[in-house]
C-alpha atoms as a PDB file:
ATOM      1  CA  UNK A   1      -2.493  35.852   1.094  1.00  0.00           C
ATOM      2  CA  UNK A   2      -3.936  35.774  -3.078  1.00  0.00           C
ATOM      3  CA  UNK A   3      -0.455  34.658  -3.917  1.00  0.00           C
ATOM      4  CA  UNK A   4      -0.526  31.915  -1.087  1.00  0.00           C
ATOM      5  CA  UNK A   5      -3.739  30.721  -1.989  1.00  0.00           C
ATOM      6  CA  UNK A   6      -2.838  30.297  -5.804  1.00  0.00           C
ATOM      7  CA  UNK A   7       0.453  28.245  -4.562  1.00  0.00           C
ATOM      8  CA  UNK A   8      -2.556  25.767  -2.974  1.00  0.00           C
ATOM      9  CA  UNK A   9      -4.103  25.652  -6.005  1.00  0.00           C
ATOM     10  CA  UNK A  10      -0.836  25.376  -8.204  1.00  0.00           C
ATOM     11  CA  UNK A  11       0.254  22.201  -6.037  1.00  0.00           C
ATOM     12  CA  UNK A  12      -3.340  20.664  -5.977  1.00  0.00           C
ATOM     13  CA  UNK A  13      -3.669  20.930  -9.648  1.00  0.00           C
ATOM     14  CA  UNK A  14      -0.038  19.533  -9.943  1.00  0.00           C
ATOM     15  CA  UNK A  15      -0.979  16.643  -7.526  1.00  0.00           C
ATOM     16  CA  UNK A  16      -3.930  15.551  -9.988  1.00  0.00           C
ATOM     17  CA  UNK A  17      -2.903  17.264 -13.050  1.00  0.00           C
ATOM     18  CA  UNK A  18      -6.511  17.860 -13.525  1.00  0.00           C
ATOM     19  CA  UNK A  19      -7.958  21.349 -12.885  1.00  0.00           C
ATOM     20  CA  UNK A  20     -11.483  19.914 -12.575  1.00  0.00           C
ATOM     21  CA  UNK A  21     -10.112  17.120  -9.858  1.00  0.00           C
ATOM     22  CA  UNK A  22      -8.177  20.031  -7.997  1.00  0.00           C
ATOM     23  CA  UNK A  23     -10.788  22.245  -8.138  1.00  0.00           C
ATOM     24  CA  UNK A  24     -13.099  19.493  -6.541  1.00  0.00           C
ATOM     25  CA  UNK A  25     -11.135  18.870  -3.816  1.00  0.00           C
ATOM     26  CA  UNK A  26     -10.886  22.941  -3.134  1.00  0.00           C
ATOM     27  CA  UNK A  27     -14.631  23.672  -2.932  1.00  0.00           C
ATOM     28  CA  UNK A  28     -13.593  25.369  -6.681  1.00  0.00           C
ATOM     29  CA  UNK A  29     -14.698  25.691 -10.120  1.00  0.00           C
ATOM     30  CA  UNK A  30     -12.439  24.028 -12.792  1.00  0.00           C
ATOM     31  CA  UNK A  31     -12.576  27.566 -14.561  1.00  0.00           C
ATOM     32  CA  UNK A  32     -11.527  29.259 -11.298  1.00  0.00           C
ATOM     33  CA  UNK A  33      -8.247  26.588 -10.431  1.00  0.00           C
ATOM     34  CA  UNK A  34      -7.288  27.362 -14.344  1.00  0.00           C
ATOM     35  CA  UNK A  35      -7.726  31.290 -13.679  1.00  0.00           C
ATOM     36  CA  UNK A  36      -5.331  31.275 -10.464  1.00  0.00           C
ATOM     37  CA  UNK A  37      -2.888  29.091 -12.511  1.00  0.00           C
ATOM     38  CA  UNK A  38      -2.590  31.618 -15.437  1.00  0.00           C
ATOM     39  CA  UNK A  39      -2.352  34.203 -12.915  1.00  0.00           C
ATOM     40  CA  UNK A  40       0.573  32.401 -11.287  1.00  0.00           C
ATOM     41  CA  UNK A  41       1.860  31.916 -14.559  1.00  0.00           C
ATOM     42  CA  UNK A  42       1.849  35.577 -15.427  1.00  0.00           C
ATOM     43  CA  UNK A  43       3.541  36.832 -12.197  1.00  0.00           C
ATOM     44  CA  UNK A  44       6.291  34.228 -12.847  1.00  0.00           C
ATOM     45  CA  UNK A  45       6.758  34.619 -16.786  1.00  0.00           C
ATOM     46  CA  UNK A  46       6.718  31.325 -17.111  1.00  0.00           C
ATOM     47  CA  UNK A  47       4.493  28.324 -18.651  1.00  0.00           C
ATOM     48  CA  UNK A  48       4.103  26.088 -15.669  1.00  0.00           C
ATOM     49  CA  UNK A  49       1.768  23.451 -17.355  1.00  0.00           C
ATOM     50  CA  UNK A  50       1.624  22.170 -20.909  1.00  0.00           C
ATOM     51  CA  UNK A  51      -2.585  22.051 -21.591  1.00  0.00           C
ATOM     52  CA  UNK A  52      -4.316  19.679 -24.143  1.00  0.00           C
ATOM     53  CA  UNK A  53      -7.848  19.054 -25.078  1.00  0.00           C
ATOM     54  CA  UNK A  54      -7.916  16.197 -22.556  1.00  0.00           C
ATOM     55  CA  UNK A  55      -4.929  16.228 -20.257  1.00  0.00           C
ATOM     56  CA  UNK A  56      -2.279  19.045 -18.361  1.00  0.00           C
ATOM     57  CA  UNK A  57       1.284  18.253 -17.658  1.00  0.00           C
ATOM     58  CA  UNK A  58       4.156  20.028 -15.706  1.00  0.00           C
ATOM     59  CA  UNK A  59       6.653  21.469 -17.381  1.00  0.00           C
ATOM     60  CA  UNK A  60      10.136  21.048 -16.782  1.00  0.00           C
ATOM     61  CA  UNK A  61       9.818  24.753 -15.098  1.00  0.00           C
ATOM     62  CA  UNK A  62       6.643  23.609 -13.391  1.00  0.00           C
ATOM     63  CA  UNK A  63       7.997  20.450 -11.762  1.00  0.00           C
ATOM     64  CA  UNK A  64      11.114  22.228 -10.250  1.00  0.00           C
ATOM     65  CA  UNK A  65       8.387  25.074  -9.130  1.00  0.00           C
ATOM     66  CA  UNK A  66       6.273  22.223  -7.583  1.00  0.00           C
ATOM     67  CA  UNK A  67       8.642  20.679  -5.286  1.00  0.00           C
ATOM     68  CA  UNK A  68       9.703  23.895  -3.772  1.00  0.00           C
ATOM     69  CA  UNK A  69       6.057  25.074  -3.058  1.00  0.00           C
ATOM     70  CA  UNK A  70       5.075  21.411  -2.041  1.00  0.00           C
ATOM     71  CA  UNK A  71       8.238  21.959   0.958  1.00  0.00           C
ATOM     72  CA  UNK A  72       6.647  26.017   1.743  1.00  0.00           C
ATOM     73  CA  UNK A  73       3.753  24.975   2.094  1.00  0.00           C
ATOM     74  CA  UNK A  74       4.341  21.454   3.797  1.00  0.00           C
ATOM     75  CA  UNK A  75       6.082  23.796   6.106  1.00  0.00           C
ATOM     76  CA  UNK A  76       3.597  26.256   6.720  1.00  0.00           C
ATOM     77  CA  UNK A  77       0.824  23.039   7.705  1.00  0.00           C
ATOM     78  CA  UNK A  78       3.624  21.597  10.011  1.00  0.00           C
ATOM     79  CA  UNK A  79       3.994  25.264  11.617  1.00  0.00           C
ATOM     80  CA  UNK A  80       0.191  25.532  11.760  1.00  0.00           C
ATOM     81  CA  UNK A  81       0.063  21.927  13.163  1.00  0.00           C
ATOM     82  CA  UNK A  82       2.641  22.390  15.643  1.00  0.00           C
ATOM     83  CA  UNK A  83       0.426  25.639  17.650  1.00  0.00           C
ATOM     84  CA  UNK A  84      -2.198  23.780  17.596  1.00  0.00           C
ATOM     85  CA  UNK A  85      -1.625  20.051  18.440  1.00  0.00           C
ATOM     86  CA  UNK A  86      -1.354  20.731  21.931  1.00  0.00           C
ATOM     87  CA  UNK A  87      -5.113  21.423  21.751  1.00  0.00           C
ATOM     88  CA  UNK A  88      -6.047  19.318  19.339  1.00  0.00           C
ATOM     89  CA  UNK A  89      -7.125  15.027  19.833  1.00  0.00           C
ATOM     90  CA  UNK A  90      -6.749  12.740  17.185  1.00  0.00           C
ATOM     91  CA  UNK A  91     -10.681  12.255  15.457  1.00  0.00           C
ATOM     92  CA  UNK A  92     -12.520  12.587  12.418  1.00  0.00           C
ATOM     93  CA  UNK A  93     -12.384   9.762   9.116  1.00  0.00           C
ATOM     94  CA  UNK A  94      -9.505   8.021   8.385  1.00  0.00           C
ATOM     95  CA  UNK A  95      -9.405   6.404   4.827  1.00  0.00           C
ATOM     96  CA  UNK A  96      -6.938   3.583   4.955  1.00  0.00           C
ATOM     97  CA  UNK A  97      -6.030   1.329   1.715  1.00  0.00           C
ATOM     98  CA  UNK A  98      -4.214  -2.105   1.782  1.00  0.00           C
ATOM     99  CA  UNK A  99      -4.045  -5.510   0.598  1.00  0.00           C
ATOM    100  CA  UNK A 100      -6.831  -8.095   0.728  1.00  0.00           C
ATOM    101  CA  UNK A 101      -4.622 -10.004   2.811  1.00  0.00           C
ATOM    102  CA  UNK A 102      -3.651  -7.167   4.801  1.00  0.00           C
ATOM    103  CA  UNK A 103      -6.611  -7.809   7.301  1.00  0.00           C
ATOM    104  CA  UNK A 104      -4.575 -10.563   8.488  1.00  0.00           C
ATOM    105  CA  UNK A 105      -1.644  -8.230   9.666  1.00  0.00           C
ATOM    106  CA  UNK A 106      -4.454  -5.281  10.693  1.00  0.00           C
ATOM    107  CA  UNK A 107      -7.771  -6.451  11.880  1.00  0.00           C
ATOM    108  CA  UNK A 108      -6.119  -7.900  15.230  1.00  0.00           C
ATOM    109  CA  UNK A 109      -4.390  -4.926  16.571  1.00  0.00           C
ATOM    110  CA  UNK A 110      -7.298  -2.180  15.387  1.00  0.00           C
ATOM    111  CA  UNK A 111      -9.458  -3.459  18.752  1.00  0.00           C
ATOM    112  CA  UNK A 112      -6.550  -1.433  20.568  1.00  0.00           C
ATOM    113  CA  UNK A 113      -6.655   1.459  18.354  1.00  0.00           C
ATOM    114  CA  UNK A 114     -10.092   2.076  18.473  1.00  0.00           C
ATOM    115  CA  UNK A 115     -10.045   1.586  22.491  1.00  0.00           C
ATOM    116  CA  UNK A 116      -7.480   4.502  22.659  1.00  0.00           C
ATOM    117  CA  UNK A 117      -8.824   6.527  20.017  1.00  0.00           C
ATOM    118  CA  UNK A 118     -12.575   6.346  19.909  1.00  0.00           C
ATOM    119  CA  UNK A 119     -13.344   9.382  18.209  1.00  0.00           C
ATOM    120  CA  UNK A 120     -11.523   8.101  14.926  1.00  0.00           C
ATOM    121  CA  UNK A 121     -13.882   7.033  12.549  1.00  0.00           C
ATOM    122  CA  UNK A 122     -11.284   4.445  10.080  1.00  0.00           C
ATOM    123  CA  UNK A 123     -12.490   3.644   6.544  1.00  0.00           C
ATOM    124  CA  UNK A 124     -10.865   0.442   5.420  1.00  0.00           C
ATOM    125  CA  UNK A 125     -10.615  -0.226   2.264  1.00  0.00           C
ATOM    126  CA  UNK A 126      -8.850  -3.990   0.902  1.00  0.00           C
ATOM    127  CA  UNK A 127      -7.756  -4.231  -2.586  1.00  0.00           C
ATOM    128  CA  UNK A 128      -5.362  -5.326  -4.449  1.00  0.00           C
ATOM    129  CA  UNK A 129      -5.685  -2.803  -6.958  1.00  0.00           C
ATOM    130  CA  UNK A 130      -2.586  -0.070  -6.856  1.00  0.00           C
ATOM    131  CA  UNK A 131      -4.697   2.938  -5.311  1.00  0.00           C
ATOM    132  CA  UNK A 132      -3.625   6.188  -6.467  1.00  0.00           C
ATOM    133  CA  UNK A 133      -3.361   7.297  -2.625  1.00  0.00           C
ATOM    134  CA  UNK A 134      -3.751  11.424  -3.782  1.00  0.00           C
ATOM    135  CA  UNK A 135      -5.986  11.355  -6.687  1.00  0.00           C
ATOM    136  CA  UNK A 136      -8.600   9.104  -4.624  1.00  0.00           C
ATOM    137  CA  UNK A 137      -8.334  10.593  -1.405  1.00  0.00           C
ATOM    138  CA  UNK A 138      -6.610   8.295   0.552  1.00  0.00           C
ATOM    139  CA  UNK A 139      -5.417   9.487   3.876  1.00  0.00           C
ATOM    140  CA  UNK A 140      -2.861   6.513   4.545  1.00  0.00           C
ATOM    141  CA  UNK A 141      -2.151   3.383   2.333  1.00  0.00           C
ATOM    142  CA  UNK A 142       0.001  -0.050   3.102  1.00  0.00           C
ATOM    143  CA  UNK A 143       1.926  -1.430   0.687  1.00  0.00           C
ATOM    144  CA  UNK A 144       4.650  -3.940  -0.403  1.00  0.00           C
ATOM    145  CA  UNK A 145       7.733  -3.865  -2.859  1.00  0.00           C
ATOM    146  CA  UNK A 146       9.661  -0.560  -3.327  1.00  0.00           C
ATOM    147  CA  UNK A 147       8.507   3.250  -3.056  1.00  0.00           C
ATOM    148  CA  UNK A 148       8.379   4.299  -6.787  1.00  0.00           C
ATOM    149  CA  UNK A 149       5.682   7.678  -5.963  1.00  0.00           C
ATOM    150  CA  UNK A 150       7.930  10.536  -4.769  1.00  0.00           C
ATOM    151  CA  UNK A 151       4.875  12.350  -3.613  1.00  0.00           C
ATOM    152  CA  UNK A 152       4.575   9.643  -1.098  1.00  0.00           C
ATOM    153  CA  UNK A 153       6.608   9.158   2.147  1.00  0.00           C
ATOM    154  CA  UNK A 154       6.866   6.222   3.930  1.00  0.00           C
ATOM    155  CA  UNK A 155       7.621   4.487   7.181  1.00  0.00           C
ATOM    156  CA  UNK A 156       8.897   0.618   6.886  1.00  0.00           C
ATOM    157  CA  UNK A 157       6.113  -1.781   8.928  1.00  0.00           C
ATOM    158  CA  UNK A 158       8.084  -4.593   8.409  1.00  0.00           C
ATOM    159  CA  UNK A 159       9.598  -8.174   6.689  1.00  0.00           C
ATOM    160  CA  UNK A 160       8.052 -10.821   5.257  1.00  0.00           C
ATOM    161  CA  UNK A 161       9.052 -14.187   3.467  1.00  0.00           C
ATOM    162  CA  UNK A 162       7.248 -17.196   1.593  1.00  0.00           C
ATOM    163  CA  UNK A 163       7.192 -20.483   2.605  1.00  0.00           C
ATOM    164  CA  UNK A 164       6.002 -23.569   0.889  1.00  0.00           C
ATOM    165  CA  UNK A 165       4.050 -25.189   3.526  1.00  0.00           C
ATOM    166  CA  UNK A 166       1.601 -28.741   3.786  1.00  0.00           C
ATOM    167  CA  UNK A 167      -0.181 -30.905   6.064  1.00  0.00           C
ATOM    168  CA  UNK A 168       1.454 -33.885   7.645  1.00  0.00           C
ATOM    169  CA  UNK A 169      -0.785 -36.052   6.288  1.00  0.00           C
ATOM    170  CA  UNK A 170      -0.390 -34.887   2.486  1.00  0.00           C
ATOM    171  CA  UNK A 171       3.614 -35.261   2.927  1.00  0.00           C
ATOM    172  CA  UNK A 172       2.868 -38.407   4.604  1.00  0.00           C
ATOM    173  CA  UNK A 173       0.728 -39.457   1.551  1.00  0.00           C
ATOM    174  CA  UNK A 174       2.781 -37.953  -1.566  1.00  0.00           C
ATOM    175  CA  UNK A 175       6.333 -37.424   0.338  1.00  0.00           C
ATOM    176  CA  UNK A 176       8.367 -34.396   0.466  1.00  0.00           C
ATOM    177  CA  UNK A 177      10.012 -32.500  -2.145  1.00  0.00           C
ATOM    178  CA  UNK A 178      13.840 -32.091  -2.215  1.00  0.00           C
ATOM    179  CA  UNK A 179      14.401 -29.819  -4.982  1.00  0.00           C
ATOM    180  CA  UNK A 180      12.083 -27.517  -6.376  1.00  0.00           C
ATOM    181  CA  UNK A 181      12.107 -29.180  -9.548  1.00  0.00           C
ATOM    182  CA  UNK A 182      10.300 -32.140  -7.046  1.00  0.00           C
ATOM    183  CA  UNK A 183       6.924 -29.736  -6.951  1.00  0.00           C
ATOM    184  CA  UNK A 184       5.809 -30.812 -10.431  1.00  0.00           C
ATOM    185  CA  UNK A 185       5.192 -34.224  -8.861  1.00  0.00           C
ATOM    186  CA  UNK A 186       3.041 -32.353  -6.159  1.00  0.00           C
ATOM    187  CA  UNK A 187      -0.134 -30.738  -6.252  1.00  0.00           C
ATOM    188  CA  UNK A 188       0.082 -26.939  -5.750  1.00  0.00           C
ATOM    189  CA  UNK A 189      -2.471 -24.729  -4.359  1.00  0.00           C
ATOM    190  CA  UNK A 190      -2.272 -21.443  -6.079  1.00  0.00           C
ATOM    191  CA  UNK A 191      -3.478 -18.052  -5.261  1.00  0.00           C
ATOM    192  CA  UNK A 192      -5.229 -15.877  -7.447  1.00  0.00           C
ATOM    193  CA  UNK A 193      -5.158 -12.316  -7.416  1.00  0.00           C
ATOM    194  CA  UNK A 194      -8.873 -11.155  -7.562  1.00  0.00           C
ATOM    195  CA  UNK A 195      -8.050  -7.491  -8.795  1.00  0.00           C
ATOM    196  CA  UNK A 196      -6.488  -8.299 -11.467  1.00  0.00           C
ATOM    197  CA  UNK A 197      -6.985 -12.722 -11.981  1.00  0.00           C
ATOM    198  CA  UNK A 198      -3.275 -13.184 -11.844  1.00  0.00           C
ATOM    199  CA  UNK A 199      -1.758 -15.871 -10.214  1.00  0.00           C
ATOM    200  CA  UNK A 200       1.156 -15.417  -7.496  1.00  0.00           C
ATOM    201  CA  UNK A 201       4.351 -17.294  -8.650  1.00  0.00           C
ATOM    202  CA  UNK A 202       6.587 -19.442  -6.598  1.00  0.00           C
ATOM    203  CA  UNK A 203       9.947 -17.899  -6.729  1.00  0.00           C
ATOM    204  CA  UNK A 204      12.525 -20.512  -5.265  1.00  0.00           C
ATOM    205  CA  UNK A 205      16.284 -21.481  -5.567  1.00  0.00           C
ATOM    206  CA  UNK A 206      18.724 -19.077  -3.967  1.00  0.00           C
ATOM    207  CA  UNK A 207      20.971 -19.259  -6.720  1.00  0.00           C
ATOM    208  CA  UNK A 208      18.191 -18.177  -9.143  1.00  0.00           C
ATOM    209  CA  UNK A 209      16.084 -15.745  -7.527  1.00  0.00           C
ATOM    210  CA  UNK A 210      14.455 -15.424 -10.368  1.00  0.00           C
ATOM    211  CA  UNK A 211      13.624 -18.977 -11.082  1.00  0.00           C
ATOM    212  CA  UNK A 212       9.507 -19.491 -10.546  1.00  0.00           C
ATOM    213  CA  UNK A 213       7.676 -22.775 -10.598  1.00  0.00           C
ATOM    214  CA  UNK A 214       5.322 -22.607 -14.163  1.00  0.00           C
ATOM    215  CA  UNK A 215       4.084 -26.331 -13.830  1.00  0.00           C
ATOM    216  CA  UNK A 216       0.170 -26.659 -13.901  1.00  0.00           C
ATOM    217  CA  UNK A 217      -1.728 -26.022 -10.606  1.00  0.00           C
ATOM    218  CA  UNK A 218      -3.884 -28.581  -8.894  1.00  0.00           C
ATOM    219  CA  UNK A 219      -5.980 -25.580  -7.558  1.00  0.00           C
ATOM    220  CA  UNK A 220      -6.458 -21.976  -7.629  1.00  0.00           C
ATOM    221  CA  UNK A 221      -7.925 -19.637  -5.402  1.00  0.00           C
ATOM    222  CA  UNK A 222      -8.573 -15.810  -5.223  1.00  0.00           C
ATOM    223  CA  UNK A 223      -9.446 -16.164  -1.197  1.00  0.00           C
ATOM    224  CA  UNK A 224      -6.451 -16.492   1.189  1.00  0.00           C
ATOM    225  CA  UNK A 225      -8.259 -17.877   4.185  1.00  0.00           C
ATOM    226  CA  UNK A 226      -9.829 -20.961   1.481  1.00  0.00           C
ATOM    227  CA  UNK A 227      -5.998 -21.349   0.761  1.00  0.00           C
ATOM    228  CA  UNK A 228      -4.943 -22.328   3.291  1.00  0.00           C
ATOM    229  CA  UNK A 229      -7.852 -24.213   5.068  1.00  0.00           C
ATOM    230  CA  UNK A 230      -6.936 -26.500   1.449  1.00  0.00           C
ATOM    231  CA  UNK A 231      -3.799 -26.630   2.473  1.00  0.00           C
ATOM    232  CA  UNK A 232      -4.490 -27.762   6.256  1.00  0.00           C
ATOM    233  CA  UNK A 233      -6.605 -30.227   4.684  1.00  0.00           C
ATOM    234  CA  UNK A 234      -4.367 -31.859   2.791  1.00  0.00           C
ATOM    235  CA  UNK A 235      -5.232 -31.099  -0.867  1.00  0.00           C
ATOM    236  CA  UNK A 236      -1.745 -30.113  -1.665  1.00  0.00           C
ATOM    237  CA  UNK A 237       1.372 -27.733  -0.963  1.00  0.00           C
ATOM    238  CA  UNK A 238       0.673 -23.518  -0.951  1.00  0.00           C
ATOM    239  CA  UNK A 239       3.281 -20.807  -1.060  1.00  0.00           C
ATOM    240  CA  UNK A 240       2.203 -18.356   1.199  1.00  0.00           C
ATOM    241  CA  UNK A 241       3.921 -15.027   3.339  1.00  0.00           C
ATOM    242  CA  UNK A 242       4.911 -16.171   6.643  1.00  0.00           C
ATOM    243  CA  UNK A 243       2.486 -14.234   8.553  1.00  0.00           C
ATOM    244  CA  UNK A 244      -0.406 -15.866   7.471  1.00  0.00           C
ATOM    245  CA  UNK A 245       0.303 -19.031   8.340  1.00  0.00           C
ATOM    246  CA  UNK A 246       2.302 -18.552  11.532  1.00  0.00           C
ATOM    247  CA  UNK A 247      -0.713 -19.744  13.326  1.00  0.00           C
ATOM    248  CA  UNK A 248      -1.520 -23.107  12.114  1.00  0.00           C
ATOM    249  CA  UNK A 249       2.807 -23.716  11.634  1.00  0.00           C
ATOM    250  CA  UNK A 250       2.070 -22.980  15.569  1.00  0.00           C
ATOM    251  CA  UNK A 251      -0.410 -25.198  16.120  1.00  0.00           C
ATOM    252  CA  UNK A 252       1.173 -28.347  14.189  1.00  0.00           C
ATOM    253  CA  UNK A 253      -1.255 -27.754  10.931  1.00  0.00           C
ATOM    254  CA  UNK A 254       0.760 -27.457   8.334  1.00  0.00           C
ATOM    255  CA  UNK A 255       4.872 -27.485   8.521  1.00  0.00           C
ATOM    256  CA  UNK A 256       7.419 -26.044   5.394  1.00  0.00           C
ATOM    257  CA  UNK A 257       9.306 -27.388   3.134  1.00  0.00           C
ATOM    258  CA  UNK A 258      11.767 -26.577   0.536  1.00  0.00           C
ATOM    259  CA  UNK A 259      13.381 -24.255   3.462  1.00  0.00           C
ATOM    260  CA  UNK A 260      16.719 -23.723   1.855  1.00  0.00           C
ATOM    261  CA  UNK A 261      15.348 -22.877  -1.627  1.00  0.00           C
ATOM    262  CA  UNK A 262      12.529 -20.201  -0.251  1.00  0.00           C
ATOM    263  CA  UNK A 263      14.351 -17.167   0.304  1.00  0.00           C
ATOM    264  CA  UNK A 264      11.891 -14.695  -2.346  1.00  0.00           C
ATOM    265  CA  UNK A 265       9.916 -12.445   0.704  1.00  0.00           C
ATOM    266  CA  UNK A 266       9.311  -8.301   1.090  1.00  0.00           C
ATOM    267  CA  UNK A 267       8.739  -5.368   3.024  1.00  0.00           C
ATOM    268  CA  UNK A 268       5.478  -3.852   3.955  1.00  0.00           C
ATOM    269  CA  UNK A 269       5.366  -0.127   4.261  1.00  0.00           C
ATOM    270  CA  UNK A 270       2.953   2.478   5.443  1.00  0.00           C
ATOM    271  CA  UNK A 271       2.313   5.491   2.943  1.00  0.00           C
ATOM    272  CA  UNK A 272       0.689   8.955   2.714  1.00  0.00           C
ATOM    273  CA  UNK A 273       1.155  12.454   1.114  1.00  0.00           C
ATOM    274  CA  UNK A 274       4.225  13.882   1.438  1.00  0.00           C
ATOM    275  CA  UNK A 275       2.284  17.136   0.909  1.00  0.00           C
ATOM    276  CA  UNK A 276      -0.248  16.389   4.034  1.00  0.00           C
ATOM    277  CA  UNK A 277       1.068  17.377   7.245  1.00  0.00           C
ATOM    278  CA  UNK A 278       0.680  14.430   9.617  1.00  0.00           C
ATOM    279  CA  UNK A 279      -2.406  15.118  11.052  1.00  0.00           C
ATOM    280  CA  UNK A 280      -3.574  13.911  14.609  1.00  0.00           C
ATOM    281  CA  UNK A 281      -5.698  10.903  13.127  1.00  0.00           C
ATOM    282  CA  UNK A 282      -2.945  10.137  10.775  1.00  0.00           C
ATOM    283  CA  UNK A 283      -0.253  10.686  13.293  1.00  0.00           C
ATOM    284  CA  UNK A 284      -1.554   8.595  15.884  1.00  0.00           C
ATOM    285  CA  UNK A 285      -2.364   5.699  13.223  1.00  0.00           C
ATOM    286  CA  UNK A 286       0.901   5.736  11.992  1.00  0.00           C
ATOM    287  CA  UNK A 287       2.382   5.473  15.038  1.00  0.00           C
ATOM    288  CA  UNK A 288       0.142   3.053  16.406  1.00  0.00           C
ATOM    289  CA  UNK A 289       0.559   0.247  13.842  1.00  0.00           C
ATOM    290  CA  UNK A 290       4.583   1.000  12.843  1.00  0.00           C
ATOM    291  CA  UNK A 291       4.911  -0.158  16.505  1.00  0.00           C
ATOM    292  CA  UNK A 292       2.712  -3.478  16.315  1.00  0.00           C
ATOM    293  CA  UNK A 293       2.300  -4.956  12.710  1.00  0.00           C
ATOM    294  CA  UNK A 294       4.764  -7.756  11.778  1.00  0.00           C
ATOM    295  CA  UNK A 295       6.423  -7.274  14.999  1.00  0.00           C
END
């Protein structure tokens, strides 16, 4: 059971490569994580970490060491989970992270999830900062572009795509551009990241995927739903993902343009510790959302 217990440690502190962040997610002192470490390191006769002043690091032997005892013990928590699951009920805090926007895709299917699973208590948190999901404690995370942590695992949500979309009566005003090269004659509404004051390009032209539009904005914005009420309005054109605006293309707000040159889009994703055994809570979320979000 000792030399279980210092694999837990071993993996925490490998997941944080910090002794006194391991040791605070244990219920352990920083001194007592580095003791079961050494001790670990002495029954193996090897170095498993490389130790500074300020900073640890796996070595080469620690990192193939770590990704067996990350699969044990992943194993043990699914063998521990699987006894008792039949008793168990999803409940307890959920911490969730996404994208500002992704309140748009979420917020309308949660009245559901909370109806079936009252005694989950969900934590949202929307920012489009790039949350270390392990080191702060995330339980689940939702994300686009590609899957670059390998302590993560992930289950695809769904597509999305940009459009360039306006009112009637702007189009009807300024006219409607042909080619991209058109939109410097056209006001653009532009969104601004608020994390980190960045502003989203406008990839366009198949040909050239990575063409973007760099003429000067008419507007910028760091709120979404401001975006596009400017853009119902009339105050100019907005590139936006598909989803968001699916409901005033519906109602005859706002209609695309530039169709054949907007082909730039992505895949959302839902995230969490490969190292975490799917937990009731974060089972039943999982499950819950894969089924309904960009469907």
């Amino acid at each position: 059971m000792d030399q279980f217990n210092g694999l837990s440690v071993f993996v925490r502190a490998a997941e944080t490569l910090s002794f006194v962040k391991a040791g605070s997610q244990l219920g352990l002192s920083a001194s007592a994580v580095g003791k079961a470490v050494a001790r670990l390191e002495e029954r193996l006769g090897v170095r498993l970490f490389r130790r500074s002043t300020r900073h640890i690091s796996l070595t080469a032997e620690g990192a193939l060491f770590y990704e067996r005892c990350r699969r044990i013990l992943g194993d043990v928590q699914d063998a521990e989970l699987e006894i008792t699951r039949t008793l168990d009920r999803p409940r307890g805090k959920l911490r969730v992270s996404m994208p500002v926007i992704g309140y748009r895709m979420l917020l309308p299917v949660l009245p559901g999830f909370v109806q079936r699973y009252p005694e989950v208590e969900l934590e949202l948190d929307f920012n489009d900062r790039l949350v270390d999901v392990i080191e702060e404690g995330v339980d689940v995370a939702i994300r686009s572009g590609p899957l670059t942590d390998s302590r993560l695992t992930a289950r695809p949500l769904g597509p999305f795509r940009f459009l360039v979309v306006g009112s009637a009566a702007y189009l009807a005003q300024h006219g409607e551009p042909a080619t991209p090269a058109d939109l410097r004659n056209h006001a653009r509404l532009c969104y601004r990241f608020p994390s980190t004051g960045k502003l989203q390009e406008w990839i366009l032209d198949p040909q050239q995927p990575q063409y973007t539009i760099d003429s000067q904005a008419a507007m910028t914005c760091n709120n979404i739903e401001a975006l596009i009420c400017a853009a119902v309005q009339g105050l100019g054109l907005a590139y936006l993902p598909d989803f968001l605006v699916r409901d005033a293309l519906a109602a005859g707000h706002i209609r695309t343009v530039l169709a054949p040159y907007v082909k730039h889009g992505g895949v959302f994703s839902v995230l969490w510790p490969s190292s975490r055994h799917l937990s009731p809570k974060l089972r039943a979320f999982v499950d819950f959302i894969c089924a309904r979000l960009l469907q």
